[in-house]
N, C-alpha and C. Protein backbone atom coordinates (compact mmCIF):
# COMPACT_ATOMS: atom_id res chain seq x y z
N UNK A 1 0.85 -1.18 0.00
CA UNK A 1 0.00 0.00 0.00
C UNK A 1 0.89 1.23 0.00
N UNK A 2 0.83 2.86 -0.93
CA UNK A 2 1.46 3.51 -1.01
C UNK A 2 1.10 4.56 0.05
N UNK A 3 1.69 5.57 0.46
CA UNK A 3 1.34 6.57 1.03
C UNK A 3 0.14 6.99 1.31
N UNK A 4 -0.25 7.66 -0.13
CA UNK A 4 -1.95 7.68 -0.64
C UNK A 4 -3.20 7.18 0.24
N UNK A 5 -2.74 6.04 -0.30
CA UNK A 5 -3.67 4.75 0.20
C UNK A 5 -4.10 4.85 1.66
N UNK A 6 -2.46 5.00 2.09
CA UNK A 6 -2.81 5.10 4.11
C UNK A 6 -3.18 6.18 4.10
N UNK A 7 -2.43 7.17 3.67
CA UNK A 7 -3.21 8.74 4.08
C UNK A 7 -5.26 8.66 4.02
N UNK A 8 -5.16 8.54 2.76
CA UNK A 8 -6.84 8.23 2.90
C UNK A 8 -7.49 6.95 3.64
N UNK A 9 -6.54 5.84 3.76
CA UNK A 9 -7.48 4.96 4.95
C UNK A 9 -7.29 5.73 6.65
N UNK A 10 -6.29 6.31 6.24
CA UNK A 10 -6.31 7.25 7.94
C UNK A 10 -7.50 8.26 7.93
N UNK A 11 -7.64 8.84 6.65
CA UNK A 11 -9.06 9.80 6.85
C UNK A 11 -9.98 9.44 6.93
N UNK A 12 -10.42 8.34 6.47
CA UNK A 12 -11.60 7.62 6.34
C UNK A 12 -12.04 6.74 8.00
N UNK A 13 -10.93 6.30 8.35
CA UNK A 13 -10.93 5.96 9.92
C UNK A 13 -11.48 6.95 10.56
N UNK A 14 -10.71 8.08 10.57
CA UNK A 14 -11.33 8.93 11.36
C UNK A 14 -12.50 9.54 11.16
N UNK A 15 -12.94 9.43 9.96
CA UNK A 15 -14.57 10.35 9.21
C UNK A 15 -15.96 8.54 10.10
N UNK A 16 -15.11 7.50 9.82
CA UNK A 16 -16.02 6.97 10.50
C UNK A 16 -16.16 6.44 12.13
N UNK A 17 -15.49 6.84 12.83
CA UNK A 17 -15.44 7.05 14.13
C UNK A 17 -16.53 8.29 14.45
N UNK A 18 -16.47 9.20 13.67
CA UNK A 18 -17.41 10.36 13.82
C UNK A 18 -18.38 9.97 13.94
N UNK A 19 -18.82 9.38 12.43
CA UNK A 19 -20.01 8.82 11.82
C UNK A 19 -20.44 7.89 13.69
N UNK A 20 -20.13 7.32 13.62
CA UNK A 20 -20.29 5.91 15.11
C UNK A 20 -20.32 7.01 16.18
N UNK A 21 -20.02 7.96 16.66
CA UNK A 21 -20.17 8.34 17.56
C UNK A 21 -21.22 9.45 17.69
N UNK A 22 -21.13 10.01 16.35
CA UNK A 22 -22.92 11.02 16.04
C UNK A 22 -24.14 9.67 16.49
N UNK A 23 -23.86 8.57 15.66
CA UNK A 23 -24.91 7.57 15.79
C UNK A 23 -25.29 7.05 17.40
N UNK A 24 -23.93 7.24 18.08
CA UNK A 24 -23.80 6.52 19.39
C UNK A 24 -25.05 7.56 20.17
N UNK A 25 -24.53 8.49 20.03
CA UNK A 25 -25.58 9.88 20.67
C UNK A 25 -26.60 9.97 20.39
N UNK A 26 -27.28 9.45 19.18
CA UNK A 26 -28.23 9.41 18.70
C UNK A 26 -29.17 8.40 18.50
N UNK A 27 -28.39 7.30 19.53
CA UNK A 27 -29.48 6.33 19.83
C UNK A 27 -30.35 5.85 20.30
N UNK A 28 -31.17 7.04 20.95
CA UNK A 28 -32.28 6.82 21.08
C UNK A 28 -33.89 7.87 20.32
N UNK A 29 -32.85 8.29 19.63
CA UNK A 29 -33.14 8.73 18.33
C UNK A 29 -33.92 8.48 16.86
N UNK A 30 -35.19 7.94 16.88
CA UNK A 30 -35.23 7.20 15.52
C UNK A 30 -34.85 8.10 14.25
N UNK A 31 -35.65 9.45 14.39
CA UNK A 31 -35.56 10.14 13.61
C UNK A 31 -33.91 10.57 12.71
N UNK A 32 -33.77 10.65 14.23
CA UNK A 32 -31.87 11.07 13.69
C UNK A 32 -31.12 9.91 13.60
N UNK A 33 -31.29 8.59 13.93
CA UNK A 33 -30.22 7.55 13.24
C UNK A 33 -31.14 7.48 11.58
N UNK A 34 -31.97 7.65 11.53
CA UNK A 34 -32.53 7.52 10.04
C UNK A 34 -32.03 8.71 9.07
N UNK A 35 -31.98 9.85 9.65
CA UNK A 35 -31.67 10.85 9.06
C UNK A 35 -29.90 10.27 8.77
N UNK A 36 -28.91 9.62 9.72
CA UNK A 36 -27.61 8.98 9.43
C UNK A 36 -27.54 8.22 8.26
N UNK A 37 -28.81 7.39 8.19
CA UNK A 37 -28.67 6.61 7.24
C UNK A 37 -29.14 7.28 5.50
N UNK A 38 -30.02 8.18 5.95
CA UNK A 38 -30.01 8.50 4.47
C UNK A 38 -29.08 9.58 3.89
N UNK A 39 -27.84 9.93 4.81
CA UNK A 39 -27.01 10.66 4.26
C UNK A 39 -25.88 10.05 3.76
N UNK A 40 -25.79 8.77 4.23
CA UNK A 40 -24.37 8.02 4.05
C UNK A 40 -25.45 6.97 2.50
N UNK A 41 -26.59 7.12 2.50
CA UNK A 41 -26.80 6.57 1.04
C UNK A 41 -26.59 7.39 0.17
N UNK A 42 -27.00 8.76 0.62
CA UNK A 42 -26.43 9.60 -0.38
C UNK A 42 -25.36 10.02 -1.11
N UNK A 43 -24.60 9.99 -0.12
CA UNK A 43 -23.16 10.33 -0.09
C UNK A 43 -22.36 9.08 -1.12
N UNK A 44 -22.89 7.75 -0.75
CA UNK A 44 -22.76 6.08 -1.62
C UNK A 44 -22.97 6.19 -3.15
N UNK A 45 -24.37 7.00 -2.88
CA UNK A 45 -24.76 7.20 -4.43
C UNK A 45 -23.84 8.11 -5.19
N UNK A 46 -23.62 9.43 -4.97
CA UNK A 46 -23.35 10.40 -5.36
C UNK A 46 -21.37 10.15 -5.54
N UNK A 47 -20.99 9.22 -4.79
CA UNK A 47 -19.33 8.69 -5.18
C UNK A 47 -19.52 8.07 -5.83
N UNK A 48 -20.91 7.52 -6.03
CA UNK A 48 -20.73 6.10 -7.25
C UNK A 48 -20.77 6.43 -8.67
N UNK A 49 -22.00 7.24 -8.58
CA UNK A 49 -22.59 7.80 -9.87
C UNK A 49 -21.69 9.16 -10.29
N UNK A 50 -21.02 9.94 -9.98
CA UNK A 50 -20.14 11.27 -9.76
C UNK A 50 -18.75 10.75 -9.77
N UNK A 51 -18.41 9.71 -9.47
CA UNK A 51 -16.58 9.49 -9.27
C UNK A 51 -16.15 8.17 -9.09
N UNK A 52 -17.22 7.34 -8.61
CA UNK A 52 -16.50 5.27 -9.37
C UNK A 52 -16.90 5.57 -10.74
N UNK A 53 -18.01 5.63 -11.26
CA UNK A 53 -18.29 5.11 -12.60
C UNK A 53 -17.69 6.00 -13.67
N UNK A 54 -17.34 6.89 -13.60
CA UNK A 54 -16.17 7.66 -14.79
C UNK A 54 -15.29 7.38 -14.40
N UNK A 55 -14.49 6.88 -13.42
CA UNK A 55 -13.37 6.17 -12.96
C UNK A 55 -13.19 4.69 -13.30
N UNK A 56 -14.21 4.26 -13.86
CA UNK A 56 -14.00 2.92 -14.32
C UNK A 56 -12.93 2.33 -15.48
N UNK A 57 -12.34 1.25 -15.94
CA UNK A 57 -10.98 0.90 -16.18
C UNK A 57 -11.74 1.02 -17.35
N UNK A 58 -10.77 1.43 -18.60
CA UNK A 58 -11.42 1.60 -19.95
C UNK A 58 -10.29 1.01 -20.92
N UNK A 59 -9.66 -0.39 -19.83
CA UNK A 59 -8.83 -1.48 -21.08
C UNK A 59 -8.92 -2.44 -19.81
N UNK A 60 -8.77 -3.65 -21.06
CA UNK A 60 -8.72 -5.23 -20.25
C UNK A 60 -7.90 -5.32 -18.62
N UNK A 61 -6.78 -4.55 -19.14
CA UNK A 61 -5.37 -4.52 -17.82
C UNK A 61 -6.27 -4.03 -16.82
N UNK A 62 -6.33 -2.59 -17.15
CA UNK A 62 -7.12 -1.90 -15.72
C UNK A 62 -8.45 -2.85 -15.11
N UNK A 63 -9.23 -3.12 -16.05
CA UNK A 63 -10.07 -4.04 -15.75
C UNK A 63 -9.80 -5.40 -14.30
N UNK A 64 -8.86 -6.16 -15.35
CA UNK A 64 -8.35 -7.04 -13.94
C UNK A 64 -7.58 -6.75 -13.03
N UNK A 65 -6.79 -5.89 -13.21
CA UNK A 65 -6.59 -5.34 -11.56
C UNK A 65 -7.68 -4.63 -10.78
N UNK A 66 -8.73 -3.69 -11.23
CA UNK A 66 -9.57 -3.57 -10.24
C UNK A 66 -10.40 -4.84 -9.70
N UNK A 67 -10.94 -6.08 -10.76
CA UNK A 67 -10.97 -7.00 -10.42
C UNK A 67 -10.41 -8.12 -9.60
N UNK A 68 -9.18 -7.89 -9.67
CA UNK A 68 -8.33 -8.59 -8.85
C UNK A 68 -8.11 -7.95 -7.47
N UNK A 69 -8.19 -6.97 -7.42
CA UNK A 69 -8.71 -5.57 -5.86
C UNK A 69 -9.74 -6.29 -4.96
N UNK A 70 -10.56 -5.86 -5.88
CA UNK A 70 -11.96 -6.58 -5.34
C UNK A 70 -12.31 -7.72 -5.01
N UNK A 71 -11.45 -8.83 -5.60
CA UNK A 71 -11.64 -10.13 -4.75
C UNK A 71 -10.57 -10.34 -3.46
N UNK A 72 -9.63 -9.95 -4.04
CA UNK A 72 -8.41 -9.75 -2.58
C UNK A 72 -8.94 -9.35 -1.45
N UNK A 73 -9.55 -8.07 -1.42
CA UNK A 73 -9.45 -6.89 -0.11
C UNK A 73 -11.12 -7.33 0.20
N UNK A 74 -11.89 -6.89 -0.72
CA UNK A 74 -13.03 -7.55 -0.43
C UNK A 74 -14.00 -7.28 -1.36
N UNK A 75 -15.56 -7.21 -0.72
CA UNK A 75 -16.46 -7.45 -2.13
C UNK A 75 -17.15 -6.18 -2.26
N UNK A 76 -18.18 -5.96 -3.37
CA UNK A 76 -18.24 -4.76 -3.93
C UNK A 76 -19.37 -3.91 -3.03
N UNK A 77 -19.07 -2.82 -2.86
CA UNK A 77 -19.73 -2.21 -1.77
C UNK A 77 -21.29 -1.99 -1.96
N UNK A 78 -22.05 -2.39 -0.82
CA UNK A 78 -23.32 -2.17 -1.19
C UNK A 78 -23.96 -1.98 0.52
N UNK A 79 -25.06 -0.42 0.16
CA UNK A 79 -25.83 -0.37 1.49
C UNK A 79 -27.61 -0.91 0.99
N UNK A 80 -26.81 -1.99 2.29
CA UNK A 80 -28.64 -2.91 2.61
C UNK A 80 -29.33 -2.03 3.08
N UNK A 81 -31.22 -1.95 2.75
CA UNK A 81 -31.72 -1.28 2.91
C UNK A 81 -32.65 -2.09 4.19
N UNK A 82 -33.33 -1.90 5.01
CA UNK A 82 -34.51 -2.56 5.95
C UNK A 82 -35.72 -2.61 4.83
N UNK A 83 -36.36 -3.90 4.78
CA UNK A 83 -37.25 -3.75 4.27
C UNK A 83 -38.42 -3.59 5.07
N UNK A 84 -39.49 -3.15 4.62
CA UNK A 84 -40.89 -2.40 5.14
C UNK A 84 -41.11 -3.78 5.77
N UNK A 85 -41.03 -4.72 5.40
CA UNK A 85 -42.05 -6.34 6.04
C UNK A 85 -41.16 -6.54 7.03
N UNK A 86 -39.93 -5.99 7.10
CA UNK A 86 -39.04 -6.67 8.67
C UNK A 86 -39.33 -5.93 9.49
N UNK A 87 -39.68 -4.29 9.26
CA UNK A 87 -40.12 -3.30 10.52
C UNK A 87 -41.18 -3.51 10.84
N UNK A 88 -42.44 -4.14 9.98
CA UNK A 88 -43.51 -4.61 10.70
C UNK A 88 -43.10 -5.94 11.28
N UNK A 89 -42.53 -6.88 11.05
CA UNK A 89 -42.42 -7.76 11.42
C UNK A 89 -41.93 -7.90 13.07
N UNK A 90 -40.43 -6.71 12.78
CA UNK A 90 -39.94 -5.75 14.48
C UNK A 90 -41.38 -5.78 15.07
N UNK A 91 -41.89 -4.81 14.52
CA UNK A 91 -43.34 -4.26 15.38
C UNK A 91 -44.18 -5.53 16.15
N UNK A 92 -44.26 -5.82 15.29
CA UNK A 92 -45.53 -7.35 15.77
C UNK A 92 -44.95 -7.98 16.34
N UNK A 93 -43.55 -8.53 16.81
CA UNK A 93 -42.64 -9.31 17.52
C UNK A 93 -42.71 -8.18 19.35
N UNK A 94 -42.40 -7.25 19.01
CA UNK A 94 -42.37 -5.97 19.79
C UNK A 94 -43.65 -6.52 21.09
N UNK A 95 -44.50 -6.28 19.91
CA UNK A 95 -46.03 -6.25 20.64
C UNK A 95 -46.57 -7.46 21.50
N UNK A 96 -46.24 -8.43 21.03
CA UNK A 96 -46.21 -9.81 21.40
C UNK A 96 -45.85 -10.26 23.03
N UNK A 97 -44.86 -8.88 23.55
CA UNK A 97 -43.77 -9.03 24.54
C UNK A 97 -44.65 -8.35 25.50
């Protein structure tokens, strides 16, 4: 890993320690851990669509090394959403008690 690399995994450490500790404060919060979550989708979207996807490898080489990235370090980033039938499902489990 070059310089770069750590420099920005050091920023990113620290941007999500923030993130975890706004959330920590805010847990009893529905409104505002939801409001957490739809900014960090935003933020997902808007790197994806704005700065991965014109960044994408535009020859075979680049191709398999980002490919080869991605199976090494790990897999391709994606935020799970709650679906509507598990929060009722929460609910009715809730109620039960």
């Amino acid at each position: 890993m070059n310089n770069t690399s750590s420099s920005i995994e050091n920023e990113i450490k620290n941007l999500v320690a923030q993130i975890q500790s706004v959330a920590e404060n805010s847990q009893d919060n529905i409104f505002d851990l939801l409001l957490i979550l739809r900014e960090l989708e935003s933020i997902h979207r808007h790197i994806r669509q704005e700065m991965f996807e014109p960044a994408l490898p535009d020859n075979r080489h680049r191709l398999y090394l980002l490919l080869k990235h991605i199976e090494e370090i790990g897999g391709w980033p994606y935020i799970e959403r709650m679906r509507i039938k598990d929060v009722c499902a929460k609910l009715l489990n809730n109620n039960d008690k």
